[in-house]
PDB file of N, CA and C in Angstrom:
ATOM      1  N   UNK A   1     -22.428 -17.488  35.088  1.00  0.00           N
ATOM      2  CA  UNK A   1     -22.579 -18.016  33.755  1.00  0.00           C
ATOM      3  C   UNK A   1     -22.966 -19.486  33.866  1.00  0.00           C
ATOM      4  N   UNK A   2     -24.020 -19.711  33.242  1.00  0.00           N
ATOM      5  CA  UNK A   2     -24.291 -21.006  33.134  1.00  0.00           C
ATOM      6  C   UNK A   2     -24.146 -22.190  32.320  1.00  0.00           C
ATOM      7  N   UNK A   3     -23.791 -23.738  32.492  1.00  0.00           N
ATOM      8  CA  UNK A   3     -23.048 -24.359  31.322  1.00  0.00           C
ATOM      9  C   UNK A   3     -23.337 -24.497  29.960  1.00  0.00           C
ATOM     10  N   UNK A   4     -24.577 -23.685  29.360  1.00  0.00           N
ATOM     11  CA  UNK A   4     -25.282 -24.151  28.158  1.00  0.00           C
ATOM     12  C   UNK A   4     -24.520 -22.316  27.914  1.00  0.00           C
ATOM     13  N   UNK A   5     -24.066 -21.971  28.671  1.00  0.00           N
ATOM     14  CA  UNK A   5     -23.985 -20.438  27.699  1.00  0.00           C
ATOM     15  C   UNK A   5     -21.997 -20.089  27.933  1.00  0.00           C
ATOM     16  N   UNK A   6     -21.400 -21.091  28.903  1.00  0.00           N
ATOM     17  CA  UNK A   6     -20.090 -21.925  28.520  1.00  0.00           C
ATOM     18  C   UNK A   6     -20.182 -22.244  27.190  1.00  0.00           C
ATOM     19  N   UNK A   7     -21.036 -23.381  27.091  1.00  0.00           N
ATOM     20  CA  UNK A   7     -20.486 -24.051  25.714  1.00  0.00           C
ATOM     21  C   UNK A   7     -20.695 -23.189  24.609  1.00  0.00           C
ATOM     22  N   UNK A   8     -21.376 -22.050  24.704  1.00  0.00           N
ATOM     23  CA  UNK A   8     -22.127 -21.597  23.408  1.00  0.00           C
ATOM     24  C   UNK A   8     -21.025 -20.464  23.418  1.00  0.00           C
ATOM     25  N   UNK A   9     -20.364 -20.045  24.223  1.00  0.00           N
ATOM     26  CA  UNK A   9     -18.769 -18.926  24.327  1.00  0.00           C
ATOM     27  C   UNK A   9     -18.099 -19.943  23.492  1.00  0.00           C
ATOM     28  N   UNK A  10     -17.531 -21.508  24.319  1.00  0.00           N
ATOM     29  CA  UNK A  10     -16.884 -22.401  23.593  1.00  0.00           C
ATOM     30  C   UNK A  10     -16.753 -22.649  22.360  1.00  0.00           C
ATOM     31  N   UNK A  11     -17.517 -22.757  21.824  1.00  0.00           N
ATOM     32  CA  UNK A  11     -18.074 -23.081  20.239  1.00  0.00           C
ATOM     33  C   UNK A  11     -18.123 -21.820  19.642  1.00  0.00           C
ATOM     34  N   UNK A  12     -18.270 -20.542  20.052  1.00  0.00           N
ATOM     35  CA  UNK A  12     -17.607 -19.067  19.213  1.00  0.00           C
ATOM     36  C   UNK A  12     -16.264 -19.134  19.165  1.00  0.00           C
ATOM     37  N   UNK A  13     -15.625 -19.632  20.546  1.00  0.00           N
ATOM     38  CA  UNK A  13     -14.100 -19.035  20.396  1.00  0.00           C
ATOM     39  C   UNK A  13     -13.899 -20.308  19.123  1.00  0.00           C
ATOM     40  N   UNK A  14     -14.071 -21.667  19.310  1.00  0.00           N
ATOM     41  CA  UNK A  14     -13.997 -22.303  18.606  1.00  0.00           C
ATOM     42  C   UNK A  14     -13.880 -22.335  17.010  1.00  0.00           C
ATOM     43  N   UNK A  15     -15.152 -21.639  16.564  1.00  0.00           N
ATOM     44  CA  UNK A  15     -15.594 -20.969  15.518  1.00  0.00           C
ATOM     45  C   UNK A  15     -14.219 -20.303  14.832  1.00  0.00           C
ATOM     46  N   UNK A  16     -14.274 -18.844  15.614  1.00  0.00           N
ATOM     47  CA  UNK A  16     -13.475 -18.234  15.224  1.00  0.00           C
ATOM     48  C   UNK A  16     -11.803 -18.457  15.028  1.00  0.00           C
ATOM     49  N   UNK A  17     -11.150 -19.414  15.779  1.00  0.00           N
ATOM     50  CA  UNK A  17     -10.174 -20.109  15.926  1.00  0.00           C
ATOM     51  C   UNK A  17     -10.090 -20.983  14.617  1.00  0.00           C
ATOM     52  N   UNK A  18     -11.142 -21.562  14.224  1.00  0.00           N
ATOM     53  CA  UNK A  18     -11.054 -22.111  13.117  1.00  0.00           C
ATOM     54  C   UNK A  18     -11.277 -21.171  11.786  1.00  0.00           C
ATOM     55  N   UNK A  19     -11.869 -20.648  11.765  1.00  0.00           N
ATOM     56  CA  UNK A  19     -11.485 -19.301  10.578  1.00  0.00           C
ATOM     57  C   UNK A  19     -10.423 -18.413  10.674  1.00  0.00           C
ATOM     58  N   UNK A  20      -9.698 -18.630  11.536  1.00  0.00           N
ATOM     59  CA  UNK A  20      -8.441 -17.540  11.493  1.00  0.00           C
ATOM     60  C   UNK A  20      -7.814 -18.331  11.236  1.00  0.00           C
ATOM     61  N   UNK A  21      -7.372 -19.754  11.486  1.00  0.00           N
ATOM     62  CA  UNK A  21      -6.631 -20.394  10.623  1.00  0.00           C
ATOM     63  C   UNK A  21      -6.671 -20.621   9.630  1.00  0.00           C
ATOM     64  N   UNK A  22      -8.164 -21.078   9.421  1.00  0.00           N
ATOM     65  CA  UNK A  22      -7.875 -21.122   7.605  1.00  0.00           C
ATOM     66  C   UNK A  22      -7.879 -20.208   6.568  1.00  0.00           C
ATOM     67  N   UNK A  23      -7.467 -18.709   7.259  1.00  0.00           N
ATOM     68  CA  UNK A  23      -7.458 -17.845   6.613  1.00  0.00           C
ATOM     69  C   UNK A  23      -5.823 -17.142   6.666  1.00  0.00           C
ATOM     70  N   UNK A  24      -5.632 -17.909   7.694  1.00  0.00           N
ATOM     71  CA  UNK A  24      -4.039 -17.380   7.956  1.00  0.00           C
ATOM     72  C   UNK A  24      -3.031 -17.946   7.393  1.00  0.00           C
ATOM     73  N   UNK A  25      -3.696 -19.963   7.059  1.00  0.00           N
ATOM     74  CA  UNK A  25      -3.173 -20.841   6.398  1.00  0.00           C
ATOM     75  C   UNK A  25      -3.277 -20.518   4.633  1.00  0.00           C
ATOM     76  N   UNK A  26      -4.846 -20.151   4.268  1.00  0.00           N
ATOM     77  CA  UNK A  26      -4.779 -19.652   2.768  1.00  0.00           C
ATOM     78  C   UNK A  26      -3.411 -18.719   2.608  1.00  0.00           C
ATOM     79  N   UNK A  27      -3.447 -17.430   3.114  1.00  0.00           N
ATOM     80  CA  UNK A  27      -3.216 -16.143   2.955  1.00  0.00           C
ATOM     81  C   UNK A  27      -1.358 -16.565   2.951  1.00  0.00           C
ATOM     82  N   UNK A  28      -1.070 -16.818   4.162  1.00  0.00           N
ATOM     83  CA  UNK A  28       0.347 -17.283   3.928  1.00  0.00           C
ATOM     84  C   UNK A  28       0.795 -18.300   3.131  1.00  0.00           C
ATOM     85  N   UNK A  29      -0.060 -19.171   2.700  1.00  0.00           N
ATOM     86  CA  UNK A  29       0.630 -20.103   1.272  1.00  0.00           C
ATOM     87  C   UNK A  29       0.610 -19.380   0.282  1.00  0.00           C
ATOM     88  N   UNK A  30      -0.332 -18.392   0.158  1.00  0.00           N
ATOM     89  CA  UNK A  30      -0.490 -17.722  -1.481  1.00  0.00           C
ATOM     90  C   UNK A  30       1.021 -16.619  -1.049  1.00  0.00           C
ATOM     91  N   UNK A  31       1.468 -16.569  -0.285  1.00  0.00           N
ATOM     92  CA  UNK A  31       2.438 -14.932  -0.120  1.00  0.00           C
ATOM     93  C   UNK A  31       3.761 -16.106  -0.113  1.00  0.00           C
ATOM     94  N   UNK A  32       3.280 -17.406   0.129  1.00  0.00           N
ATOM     95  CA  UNK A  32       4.543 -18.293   0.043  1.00  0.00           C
ATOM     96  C   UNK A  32       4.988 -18.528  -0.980  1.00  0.00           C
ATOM     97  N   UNK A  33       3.859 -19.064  -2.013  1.00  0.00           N
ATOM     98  CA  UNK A  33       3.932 -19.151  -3.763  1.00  0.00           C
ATOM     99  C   UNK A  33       4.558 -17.596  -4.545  1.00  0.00           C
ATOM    100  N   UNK A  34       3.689 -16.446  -4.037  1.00  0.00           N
ATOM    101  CA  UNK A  34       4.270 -15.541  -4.821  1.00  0.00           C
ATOM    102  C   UNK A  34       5.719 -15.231  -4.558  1.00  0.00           C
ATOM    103  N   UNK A  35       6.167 -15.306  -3.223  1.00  0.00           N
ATOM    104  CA  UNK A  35       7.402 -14.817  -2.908  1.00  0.00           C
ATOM    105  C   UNK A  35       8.369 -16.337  -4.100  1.00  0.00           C
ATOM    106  N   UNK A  36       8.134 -17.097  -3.620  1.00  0.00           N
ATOM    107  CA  UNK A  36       9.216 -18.047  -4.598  1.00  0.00           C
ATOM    108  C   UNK A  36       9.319 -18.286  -5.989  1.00  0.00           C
ATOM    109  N   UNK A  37       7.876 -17.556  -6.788  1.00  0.00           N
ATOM    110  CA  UNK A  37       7.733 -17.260  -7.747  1.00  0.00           C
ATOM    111  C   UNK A  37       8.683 -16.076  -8.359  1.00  0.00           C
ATOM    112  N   UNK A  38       8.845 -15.344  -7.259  1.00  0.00           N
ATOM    113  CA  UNK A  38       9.424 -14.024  -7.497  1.00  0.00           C
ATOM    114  C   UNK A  38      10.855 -14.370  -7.448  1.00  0.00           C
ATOM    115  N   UNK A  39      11.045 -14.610  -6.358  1.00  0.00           N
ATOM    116  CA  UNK A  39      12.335 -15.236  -6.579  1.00  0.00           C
ATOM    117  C   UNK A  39      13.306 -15.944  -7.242  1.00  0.00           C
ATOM    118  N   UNK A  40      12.694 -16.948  -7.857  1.00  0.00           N
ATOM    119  CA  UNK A  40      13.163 -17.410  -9.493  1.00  0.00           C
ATOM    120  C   UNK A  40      13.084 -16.302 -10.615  1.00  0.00           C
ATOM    121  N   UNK A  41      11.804 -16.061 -10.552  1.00  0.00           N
ATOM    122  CA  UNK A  41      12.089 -14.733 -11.380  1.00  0.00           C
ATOM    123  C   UNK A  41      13.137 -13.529 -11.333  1.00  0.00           C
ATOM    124  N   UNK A  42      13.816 -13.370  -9.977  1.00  0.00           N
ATOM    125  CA  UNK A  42      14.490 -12.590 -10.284  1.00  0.00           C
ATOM    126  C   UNK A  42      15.807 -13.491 -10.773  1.00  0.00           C
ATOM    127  N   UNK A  43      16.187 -14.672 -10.484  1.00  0.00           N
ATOM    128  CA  UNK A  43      17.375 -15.429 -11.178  1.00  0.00           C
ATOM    129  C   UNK A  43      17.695 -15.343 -12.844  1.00  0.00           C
ATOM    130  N   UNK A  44      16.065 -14.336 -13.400  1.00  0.00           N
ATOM    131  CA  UNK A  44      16.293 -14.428 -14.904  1.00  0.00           C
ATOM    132  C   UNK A  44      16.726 -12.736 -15.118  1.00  0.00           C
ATOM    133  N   UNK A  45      16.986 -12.365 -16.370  1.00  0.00           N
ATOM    134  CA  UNK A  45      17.333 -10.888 -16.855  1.00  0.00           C
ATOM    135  C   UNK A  45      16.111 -10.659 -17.040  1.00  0.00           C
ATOM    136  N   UNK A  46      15.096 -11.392 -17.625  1.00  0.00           N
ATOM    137  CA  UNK A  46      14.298 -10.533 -18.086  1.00  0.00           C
ATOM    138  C   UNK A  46      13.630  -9.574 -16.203  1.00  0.00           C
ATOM    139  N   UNK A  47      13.661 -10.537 -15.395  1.00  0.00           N
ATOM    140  CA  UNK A  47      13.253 -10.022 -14.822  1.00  0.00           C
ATOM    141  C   UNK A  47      13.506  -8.360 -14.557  1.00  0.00           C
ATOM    142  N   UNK A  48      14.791  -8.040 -14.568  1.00  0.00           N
ATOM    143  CA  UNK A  48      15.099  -6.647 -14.621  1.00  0.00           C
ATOM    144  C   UNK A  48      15.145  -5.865 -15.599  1.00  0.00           C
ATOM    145  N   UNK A  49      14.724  -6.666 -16.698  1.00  0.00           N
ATOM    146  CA  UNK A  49      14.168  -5.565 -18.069  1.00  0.00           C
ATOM    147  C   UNK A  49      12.365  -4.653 -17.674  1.00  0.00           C
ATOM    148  N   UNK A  50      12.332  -6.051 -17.074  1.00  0.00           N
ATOM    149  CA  UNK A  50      10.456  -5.883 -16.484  1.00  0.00           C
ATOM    150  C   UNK A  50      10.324  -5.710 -15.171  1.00  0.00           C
ATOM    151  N   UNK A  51      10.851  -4.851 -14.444  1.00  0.00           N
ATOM    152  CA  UNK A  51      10.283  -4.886 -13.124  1.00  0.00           C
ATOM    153  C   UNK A  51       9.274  -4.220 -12.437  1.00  0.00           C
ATOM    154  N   UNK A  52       8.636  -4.016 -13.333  1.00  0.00           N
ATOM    155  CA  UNK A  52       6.670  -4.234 -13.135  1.00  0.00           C
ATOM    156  C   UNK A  52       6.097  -5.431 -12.255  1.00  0.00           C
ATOM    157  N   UNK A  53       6.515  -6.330 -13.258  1.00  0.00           N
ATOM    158  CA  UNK A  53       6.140  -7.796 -12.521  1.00  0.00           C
ATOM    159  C   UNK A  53       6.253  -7.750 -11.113  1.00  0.00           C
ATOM    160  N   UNK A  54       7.512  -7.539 -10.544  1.00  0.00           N
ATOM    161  CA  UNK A  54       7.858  -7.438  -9.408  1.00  0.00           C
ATOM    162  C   UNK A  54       7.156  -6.712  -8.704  1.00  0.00           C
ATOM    163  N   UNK A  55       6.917  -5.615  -9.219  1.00  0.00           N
ATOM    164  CA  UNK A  55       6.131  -4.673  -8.116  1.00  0.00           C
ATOM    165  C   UNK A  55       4.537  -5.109  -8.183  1.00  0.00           C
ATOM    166  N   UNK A  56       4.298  -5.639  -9.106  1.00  0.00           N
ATOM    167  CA  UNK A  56       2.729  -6.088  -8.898  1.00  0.00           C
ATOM    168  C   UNK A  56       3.000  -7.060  -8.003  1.00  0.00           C
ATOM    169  N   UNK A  57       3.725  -8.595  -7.864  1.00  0.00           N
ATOM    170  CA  UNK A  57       4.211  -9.403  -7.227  1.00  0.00           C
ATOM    171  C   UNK A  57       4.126  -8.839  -5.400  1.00  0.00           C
ATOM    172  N   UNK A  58       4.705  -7.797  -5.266  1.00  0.00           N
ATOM    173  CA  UNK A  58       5.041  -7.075  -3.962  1.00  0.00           C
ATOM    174  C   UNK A  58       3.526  -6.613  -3.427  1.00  0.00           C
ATOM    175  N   UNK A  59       3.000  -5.439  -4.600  1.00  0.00           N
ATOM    176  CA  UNK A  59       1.831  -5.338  -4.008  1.00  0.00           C
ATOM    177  C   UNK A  59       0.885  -6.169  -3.737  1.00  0.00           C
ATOM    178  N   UNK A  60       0.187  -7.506  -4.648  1.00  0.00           N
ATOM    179  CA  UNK A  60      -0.139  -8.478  -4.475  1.00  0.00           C
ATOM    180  C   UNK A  60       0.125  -9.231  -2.623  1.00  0.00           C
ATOM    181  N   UNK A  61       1.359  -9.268  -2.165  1.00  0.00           N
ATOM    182  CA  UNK A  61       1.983  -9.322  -1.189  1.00  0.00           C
ATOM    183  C   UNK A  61       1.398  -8.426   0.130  1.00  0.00           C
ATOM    184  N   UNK A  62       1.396  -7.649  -0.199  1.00  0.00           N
ATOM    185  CA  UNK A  62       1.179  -6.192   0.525  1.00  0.00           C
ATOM    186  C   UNK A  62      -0.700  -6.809   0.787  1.00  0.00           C
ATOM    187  N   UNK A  63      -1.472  -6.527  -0.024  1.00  0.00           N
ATOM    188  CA  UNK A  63      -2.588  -6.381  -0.243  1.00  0.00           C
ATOM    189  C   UNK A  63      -3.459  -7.837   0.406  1.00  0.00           C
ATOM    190  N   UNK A  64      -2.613  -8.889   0.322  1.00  0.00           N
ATOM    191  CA  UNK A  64      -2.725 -10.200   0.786  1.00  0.00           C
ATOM    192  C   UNK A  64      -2.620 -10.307   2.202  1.00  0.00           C
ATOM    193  N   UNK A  65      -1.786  -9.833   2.639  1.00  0.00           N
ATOM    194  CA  UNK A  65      -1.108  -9.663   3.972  1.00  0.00           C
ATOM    195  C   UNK A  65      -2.310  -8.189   4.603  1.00  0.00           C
ATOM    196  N   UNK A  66      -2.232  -7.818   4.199  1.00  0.00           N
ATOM    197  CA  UNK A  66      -3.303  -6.700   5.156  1.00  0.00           C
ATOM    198  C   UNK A  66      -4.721  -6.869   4.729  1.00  0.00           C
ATOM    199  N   UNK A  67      -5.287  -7.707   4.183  1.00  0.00           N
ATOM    200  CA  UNK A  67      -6.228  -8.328   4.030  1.00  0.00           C
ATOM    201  C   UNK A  67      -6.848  -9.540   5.047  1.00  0.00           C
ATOM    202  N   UNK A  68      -5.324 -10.563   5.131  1.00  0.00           N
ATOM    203  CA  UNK A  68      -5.462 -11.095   6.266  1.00  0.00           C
ATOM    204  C   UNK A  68      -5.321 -10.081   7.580  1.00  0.00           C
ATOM    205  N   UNK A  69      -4.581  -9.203   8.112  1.00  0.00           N
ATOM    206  CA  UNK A  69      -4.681  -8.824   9.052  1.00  0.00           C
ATOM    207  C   UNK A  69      -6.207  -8.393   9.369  1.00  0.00           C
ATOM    208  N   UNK A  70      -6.447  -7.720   8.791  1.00  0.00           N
ATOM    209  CA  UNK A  70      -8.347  -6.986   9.150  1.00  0.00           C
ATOM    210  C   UNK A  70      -9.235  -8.247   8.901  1.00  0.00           C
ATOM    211  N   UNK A  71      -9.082  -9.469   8.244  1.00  0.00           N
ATOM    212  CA  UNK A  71      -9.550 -10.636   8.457  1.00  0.00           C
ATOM    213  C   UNK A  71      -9.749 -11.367   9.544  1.00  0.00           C
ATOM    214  N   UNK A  72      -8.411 -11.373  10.011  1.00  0.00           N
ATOM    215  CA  UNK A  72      -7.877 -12.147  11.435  1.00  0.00           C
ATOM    216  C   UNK A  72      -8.867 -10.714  12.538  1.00  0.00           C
ATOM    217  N   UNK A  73      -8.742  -9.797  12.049  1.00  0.00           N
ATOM    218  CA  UNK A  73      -8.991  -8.796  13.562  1.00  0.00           C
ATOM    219  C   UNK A  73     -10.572  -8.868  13.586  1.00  0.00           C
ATOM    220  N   UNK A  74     -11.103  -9.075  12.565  1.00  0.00           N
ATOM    221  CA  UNK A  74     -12.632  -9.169  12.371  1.00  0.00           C
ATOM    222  C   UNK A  74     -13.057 -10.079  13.312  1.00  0.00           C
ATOM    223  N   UNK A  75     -12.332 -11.432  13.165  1.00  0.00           N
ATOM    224  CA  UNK A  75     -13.000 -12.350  13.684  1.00  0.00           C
ATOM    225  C   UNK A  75     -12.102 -12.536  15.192  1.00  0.00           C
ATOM    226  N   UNK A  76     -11.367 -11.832  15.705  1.00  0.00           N
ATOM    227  CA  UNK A  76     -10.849 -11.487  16.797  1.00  0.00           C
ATOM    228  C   UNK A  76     -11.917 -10.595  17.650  1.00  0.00           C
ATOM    229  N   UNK A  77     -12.608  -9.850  17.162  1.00  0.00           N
ATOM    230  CA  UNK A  77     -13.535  -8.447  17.752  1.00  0.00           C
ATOM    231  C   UNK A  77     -14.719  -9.270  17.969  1.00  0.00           C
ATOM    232  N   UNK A  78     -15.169 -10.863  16.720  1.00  0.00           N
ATOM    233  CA  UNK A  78     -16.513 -11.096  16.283  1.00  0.00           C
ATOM    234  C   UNK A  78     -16.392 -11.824  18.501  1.00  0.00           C
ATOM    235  N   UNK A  79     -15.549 -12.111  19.114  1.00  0.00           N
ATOM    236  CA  UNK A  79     -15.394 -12.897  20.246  1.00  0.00           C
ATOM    237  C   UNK A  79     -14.585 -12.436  21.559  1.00  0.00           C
ATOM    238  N   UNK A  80     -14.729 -10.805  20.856  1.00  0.00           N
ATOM    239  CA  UNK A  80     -14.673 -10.458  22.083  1.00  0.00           C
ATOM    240  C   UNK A  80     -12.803  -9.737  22.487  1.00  0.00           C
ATOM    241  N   UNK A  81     -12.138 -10.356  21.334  1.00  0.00           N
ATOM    242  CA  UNK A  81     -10.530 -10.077  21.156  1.00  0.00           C
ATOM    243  C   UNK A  81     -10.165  -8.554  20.465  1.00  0.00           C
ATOM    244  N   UNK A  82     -10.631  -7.709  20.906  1.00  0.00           N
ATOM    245  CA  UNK A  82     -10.280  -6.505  20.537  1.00  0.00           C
ATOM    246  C   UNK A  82      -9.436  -5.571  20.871  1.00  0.00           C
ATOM    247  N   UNK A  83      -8.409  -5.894  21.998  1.00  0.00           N
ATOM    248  CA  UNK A  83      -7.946  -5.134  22.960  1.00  0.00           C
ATOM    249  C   UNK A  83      -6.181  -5.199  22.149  1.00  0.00           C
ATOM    250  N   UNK A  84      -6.218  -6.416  21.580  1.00  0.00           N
ATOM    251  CA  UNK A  84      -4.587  -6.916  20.746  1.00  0.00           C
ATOM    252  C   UNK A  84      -3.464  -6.182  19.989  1.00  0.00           C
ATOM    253  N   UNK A  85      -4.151  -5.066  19.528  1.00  0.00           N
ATOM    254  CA  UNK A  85      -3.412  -4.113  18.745  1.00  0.00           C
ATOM    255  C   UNK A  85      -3.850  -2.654  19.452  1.00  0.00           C
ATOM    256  N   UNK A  86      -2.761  -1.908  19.748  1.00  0.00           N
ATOM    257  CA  UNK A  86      -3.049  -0.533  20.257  1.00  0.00           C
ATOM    258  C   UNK A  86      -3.049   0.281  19.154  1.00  0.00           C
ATOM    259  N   UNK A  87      -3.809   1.515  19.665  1.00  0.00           N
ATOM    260  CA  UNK A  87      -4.110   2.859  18.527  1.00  0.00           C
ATOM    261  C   UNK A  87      -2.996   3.175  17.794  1.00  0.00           C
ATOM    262  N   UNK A  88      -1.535   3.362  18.551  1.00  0.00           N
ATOM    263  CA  UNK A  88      -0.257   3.768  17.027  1.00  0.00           C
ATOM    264  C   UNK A  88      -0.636   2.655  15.689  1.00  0.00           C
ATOM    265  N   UNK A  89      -0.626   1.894  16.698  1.00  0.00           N
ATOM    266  CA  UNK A  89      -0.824   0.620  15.304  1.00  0.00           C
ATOM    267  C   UNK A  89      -1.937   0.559  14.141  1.00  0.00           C
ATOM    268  N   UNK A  90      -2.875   0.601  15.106  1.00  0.00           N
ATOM    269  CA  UNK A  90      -4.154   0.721  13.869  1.00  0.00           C
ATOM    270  C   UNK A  90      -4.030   2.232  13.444  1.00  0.00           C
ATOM    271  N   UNK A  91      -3.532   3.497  13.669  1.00  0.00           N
ATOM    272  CA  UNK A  91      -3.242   5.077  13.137  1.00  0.00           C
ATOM    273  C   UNK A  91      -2.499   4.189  11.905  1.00  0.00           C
ATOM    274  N   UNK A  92      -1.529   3.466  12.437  1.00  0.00           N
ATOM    275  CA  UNK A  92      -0.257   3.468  11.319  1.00  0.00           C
ATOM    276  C   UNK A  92      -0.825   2.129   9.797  1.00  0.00           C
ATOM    277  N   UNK A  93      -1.481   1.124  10.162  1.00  0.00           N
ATOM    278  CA  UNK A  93      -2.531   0.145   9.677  1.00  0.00           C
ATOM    279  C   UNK A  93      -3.448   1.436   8.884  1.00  0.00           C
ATOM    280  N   UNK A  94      -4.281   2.270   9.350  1.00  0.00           N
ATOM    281  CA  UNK A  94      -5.010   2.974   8.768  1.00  0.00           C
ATOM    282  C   UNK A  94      -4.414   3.898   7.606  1.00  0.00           C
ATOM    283  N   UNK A  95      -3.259   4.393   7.960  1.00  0.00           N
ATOM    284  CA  UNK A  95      -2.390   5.221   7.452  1.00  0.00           C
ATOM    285  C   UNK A  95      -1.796   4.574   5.981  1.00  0.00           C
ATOM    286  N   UNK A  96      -1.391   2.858   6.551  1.00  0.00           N
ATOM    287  CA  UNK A  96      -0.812   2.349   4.503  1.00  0.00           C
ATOM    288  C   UNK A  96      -2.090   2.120   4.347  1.00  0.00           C
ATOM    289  N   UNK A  97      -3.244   1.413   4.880  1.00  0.00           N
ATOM    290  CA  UNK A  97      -4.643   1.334   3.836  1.00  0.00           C
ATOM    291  C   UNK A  97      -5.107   2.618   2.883  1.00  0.00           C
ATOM    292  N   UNK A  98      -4.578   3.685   3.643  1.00  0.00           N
ATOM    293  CA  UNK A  98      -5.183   4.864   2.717  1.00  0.00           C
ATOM    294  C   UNK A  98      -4.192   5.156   1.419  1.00  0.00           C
ATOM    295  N   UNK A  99      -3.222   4.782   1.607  1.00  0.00           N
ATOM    296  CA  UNK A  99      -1.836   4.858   0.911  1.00  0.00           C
ATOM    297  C   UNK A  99      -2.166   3.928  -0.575  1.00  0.00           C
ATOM    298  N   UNK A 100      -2.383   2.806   0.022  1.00  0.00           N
ATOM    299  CA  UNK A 100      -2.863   2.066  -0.627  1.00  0.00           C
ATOM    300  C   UNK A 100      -3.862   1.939  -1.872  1.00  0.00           C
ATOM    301  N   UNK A 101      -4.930   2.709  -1.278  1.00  0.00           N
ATOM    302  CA  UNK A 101      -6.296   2.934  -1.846  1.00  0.00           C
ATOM    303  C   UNK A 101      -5.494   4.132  -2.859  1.00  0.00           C
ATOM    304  N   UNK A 102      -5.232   5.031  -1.989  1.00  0.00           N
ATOM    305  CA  UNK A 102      -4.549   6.542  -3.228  1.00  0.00           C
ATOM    306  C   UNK A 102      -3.650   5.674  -4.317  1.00  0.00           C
ATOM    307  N   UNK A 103      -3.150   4.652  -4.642  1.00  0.00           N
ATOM    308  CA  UNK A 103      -2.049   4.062  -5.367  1.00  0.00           C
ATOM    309  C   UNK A 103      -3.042   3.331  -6.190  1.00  0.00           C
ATOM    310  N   UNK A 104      -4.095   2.302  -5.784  1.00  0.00           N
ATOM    311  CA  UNK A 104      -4.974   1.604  -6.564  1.00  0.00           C
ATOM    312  C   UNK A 104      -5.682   2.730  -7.295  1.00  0.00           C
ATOM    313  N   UNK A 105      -6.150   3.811  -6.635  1.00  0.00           N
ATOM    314  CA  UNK A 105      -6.993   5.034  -7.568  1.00  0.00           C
ATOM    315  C   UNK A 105      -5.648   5.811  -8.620  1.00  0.00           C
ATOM    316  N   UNK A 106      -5.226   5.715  -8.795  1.00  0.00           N
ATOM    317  CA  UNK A 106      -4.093   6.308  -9.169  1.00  0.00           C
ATOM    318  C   UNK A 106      -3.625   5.134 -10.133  1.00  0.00           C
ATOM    319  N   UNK A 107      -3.162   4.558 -10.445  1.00  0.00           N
ATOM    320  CA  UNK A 107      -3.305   3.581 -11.646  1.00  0.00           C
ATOM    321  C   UNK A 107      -4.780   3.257 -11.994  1.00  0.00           C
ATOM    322  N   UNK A 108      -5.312   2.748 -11.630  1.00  0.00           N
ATOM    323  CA  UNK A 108      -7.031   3.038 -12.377  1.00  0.00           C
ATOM    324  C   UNK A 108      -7.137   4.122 -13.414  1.00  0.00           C
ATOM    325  N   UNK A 109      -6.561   4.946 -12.847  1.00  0.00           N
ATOM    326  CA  UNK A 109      -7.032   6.680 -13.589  1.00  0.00           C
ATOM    327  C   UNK A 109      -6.127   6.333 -14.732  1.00  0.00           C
ATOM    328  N   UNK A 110      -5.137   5.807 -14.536  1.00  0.00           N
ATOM    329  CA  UNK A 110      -3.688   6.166 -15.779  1.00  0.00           C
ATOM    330  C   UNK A 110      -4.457   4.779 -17.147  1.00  0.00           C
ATOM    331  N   UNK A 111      -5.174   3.493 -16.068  1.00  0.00           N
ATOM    332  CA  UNK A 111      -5.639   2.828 -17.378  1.00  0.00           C
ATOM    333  C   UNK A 111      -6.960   3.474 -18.431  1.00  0.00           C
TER     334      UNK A 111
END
């Protein structure tokens, strides 16, 4: 390998190092806000008259969080990092995405 195609690996891993943070940094402040949002909220009654809120709150959570994961793995694969998570995992990753999708189609239908 020669040093002009060093630096040009360098500056991918680079790249990508810097988009997984600032996607890991977005993704976990917004799941930071909702969780403490939620959390006051549950200090009130209404909250348990309404616990809708909550569960949108959760899924929101859910949907945020495995958003970043296939985010982070995208740009893990875009450099070569693909080896990080074994098959139970992505079966079981594949397994709530579909879960998921059946639950989003499934309220859609009911609005």
């Amino acid at each position: 390998m020669n040093n002009s195609q060093n630096k040009a690996d360098i500056n991918l891993l680079t790249a990508a190092v810097k988009d997984i943070a600032i996607v890991s940094y977005s993704a976990l402040s917004e799941i930071n806000a909702i969780v403490k949002l939620l959390l006051l909220w549950l200090e009130t009654q209404e909250a348990y008259r309404d616990p809708e809120t909550i569960f949108r709150a959760l899924d929101n959570i859910v949907y945020t969080a495995q958003n970043t994961i296939e985010t982070v793995g995208h740009e893990a694969e875009s450099v070569g990092c693909d080896d990080y998570i074994d098959l139970n995992t992505k079966r079981r990753q594949r397994a709530a995405e579909e879960y998921r999708n059946a639950i989003k189609s499934e309220k859609q239908n009911k609005e």
